[in-house]
Protein backbone atom coordinates (compact mmCIF):
# COMPACT_ATOMS: atom_id res chain seq x y z
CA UNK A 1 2.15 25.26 1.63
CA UNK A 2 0.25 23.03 -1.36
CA UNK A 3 -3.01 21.52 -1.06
CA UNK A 4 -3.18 18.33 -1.58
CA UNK A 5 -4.05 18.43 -5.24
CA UNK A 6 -1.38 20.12 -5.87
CA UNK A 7 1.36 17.44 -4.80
CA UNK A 8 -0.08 14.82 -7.46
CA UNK A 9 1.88 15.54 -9.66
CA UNK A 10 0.98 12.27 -12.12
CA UNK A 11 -2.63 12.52 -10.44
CA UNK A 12 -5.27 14.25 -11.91
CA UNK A 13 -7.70 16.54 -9.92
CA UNK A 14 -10.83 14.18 -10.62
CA UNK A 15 -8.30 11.07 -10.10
CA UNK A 16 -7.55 12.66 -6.27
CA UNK A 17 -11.34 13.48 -6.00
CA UNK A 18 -12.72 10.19 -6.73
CA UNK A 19 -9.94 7.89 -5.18
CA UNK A 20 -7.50 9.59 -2.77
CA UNK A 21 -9.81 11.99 -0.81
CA UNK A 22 -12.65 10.23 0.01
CA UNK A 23 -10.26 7.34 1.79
CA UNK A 24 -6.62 8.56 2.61
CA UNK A 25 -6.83 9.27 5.89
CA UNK A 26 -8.52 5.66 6.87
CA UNK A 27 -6.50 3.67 4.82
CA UNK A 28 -2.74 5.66 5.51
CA UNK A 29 -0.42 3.88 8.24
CA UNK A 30 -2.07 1.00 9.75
CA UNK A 31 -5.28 3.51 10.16
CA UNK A 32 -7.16 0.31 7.65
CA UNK A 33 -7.01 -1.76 10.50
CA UNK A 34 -9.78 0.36 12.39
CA UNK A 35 -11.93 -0.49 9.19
CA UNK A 36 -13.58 3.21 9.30
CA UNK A 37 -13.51 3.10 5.66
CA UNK A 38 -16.80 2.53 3.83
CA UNK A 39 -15.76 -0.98 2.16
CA UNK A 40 -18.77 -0.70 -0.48
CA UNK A 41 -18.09 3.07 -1.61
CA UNK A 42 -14.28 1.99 -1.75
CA UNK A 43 -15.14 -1.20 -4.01
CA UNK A 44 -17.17 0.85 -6.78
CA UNK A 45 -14.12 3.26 -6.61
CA UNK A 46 -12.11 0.08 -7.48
CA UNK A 47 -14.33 -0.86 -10.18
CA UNK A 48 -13.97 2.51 -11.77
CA UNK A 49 -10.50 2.77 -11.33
CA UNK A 50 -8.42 1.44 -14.43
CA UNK A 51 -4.94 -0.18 -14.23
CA UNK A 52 -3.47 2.72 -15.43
CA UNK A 53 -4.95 4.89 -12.86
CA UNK A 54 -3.16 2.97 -9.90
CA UNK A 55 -0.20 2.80 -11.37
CA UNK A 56 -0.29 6.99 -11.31
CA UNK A 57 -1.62 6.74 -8.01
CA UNK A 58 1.59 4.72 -7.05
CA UNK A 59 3.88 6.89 -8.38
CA UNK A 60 2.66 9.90 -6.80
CA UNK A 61 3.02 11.55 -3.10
CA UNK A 62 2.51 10.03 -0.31
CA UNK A 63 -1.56 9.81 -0.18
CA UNK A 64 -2.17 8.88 -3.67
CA UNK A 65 0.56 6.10 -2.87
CA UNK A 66 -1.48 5.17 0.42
CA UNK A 67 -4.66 4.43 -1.54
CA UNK A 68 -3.17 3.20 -4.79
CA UNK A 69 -1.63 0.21 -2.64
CA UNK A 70 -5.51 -0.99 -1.06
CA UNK A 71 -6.20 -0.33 -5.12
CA UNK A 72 -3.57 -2.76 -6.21
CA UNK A 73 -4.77 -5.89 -4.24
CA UNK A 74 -6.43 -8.23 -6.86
CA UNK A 75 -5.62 -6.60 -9.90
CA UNK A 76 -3.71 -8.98 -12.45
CA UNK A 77 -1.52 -7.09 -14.26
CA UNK A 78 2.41 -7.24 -14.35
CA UNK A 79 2.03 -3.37 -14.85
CA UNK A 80 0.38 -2.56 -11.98
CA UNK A 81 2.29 -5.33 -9.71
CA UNK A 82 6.09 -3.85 -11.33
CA UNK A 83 4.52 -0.03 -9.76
CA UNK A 84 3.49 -1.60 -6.79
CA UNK A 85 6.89 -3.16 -5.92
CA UNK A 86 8.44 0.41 -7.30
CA UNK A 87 6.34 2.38 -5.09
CA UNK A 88 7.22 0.25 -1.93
CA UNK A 89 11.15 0.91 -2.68
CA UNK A 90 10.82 4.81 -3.48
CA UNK A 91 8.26 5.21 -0.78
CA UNK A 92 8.81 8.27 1.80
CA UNK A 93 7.76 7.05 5.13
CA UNK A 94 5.40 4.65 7.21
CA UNK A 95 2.03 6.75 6.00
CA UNK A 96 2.21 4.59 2.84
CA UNK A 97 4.85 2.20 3.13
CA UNK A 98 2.69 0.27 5.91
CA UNK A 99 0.28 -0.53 3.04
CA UNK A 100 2.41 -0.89 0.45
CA UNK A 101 4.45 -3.65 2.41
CA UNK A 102 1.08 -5.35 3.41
CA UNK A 103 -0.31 -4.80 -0.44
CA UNK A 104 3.11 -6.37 -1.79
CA UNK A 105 3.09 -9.39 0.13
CA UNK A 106 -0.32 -9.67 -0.26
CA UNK A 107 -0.49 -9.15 -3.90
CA UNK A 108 2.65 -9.87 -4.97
CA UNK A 109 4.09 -12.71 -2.24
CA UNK A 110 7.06 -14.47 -4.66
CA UNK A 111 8.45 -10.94 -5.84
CA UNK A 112 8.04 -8.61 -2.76
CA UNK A 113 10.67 -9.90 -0.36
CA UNK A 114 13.92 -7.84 -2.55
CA UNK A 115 11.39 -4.54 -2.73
CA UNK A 116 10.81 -4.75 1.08
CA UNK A 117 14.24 -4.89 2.12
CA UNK A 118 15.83 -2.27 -0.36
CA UNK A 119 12.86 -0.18 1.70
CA UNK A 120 13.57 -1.58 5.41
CA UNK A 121 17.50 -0.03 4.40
CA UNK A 122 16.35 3.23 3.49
CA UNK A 123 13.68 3.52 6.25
CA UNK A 124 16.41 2.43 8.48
CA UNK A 125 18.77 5.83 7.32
CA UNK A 126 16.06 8.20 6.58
CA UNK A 127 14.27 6.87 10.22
CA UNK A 128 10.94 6.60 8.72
CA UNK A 129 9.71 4.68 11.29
CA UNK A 130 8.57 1.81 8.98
CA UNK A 131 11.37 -0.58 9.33
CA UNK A 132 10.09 -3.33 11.77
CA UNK A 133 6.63 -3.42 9.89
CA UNK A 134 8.64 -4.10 6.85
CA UNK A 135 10.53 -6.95 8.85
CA UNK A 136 7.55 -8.42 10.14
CA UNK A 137 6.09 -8.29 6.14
CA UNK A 138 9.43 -10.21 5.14
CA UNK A 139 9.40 -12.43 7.91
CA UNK A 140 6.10 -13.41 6.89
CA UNK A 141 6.93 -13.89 3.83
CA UNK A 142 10.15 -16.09 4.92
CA UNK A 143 12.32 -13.58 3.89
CA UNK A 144 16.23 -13.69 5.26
CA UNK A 145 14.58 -12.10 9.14
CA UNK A 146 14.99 -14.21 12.05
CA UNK A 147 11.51 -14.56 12.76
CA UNK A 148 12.26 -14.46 16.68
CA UNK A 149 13.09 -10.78 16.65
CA UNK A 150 10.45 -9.41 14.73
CA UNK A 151 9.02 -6.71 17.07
CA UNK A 152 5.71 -8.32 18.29
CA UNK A 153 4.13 -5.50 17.69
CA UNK A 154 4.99 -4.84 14.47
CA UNK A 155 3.62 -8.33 13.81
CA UNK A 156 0.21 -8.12 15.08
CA UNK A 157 -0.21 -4.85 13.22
CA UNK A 158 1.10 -6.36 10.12
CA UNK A 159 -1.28 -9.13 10.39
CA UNK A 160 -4.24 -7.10 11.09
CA UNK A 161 -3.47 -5.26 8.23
CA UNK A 162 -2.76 -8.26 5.98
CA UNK A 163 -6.60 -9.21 7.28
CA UNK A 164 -7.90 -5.72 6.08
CA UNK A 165 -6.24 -6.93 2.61
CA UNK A 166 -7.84 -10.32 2.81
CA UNK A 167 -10.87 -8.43 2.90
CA UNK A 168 -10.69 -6.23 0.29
CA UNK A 169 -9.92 -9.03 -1.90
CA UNK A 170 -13.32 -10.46 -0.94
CA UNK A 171 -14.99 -7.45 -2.15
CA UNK A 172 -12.72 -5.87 -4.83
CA UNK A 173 -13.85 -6.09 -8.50
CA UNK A 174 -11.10 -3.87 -9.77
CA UNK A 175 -12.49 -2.87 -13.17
CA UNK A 176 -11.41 -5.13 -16.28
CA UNK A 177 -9.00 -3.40 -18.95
C-alpha cells in the first residue's frame, strides 16, 4: 500500500505538503461543514497556490481532488473552471465529489448542471454513494430533478456545504496569474 504522496501522480511532493495534507481530511465529504479547518492558514495556501496548481490538484486522486475543489472557488479562469467541471465527471466517489458538486455550482452555476449529471449516472452504477448530493446540487441549480424528491437530507448537507463555499469566497484571495 502507497502513501499518500505517492498516488499524486500530477502532484508534486511540496504541492501535497503545502495544500493537500494540511486540510484533506476537514475539507473531504461534507467533513467542511464542521468548519475544523483553519480558514486563515487555508486562505494564504490559496494565495500561494497558482491556477495551474489546482488544475493538477483536480486531476489527481481523490485528496488532491478534495482540496483542489475548496481551491477552485473564486478563481477566474476558464482553465481552472473546464478542470473543475472535468474533475466532477471523472471523480471516484463521495470523498471528493461532495465538494466538487458544491464547488461547481458554486463556482461555475450556468455550466455545472451537464457535469453533475454525467457524475449522478456513474455514481449511480459504481454506488459511490454520492448520487442524491449530486441531485440536490442540480436541483438547486434547477437542473431537470423534481425538486420534491430530493432526499432532504442530501439537501441540508448540500446547503451547508454551499455555506462553507460562501465563506471561503469571503476570505479567498486565490493568488493572481
Amino acid at each position: 500500500m502507497g502513501t499518500v504522496s505517492d498516488e499524486l501522480d500530477p502532484v508534486s511532493f511540496e504541492l501535497n505538503e503545502r495544500c493537500v495534507m494540511p486540510f484533506y481530511g476537514d475539507l473531504m465529504g461534507k467533513n467542511a461543514t464542521r468548519l475544523q479547518f483553519d480558514l486563515d492558514l487555508f486562505s494564504r495556501v490559496a494565495a500561494e497556490t497558482t491556477d495551474d496548481e489546482v488544475i493538477g490538484l483536480l486531476s489527481a486522486d481523490w485528496r488532491p481532488r478534495a482540496v483542489g475543489a475548496w481551491l477552485a472557488i473564486g478563481r477566474s479562469s476558464e482553465a481552472v473552471d473546464q478542470a473543475l467541471l472535468d474533475s466532477v465527471e471523472s471523480s471516484e466517489g463521495a470523498y471528493s465529489a461532495l465538494p466538487l458538486a458544491v464547488a461547481a455550482a458554486f463556482a461555475v452555476p450556468d455550466r455545472a448542471i451537464a457535469s453533475l449529471l454525467r457524475y449522478r449516472e456513474k455514481d449511480r452504477r459504481e454506488q459511490g454513494g454520492a448520487a442524491a448530493f449530486v441531485e440536490a446540487a442540480v436541483a438547486y441549480l434547477g437542473g431537470p430533478i423534481d425538486s420534491i424528491s430530493v432526499v432532504p437530507d442530501a439537501r441540508a448537507d448540500f446547503e451547508q456545504m454551499l455555506a462553507v463555499a460562501v465563506e471561503v469566497a469571503g476570505r479567498v484571495r486565490p493568488r493572481q496569474q
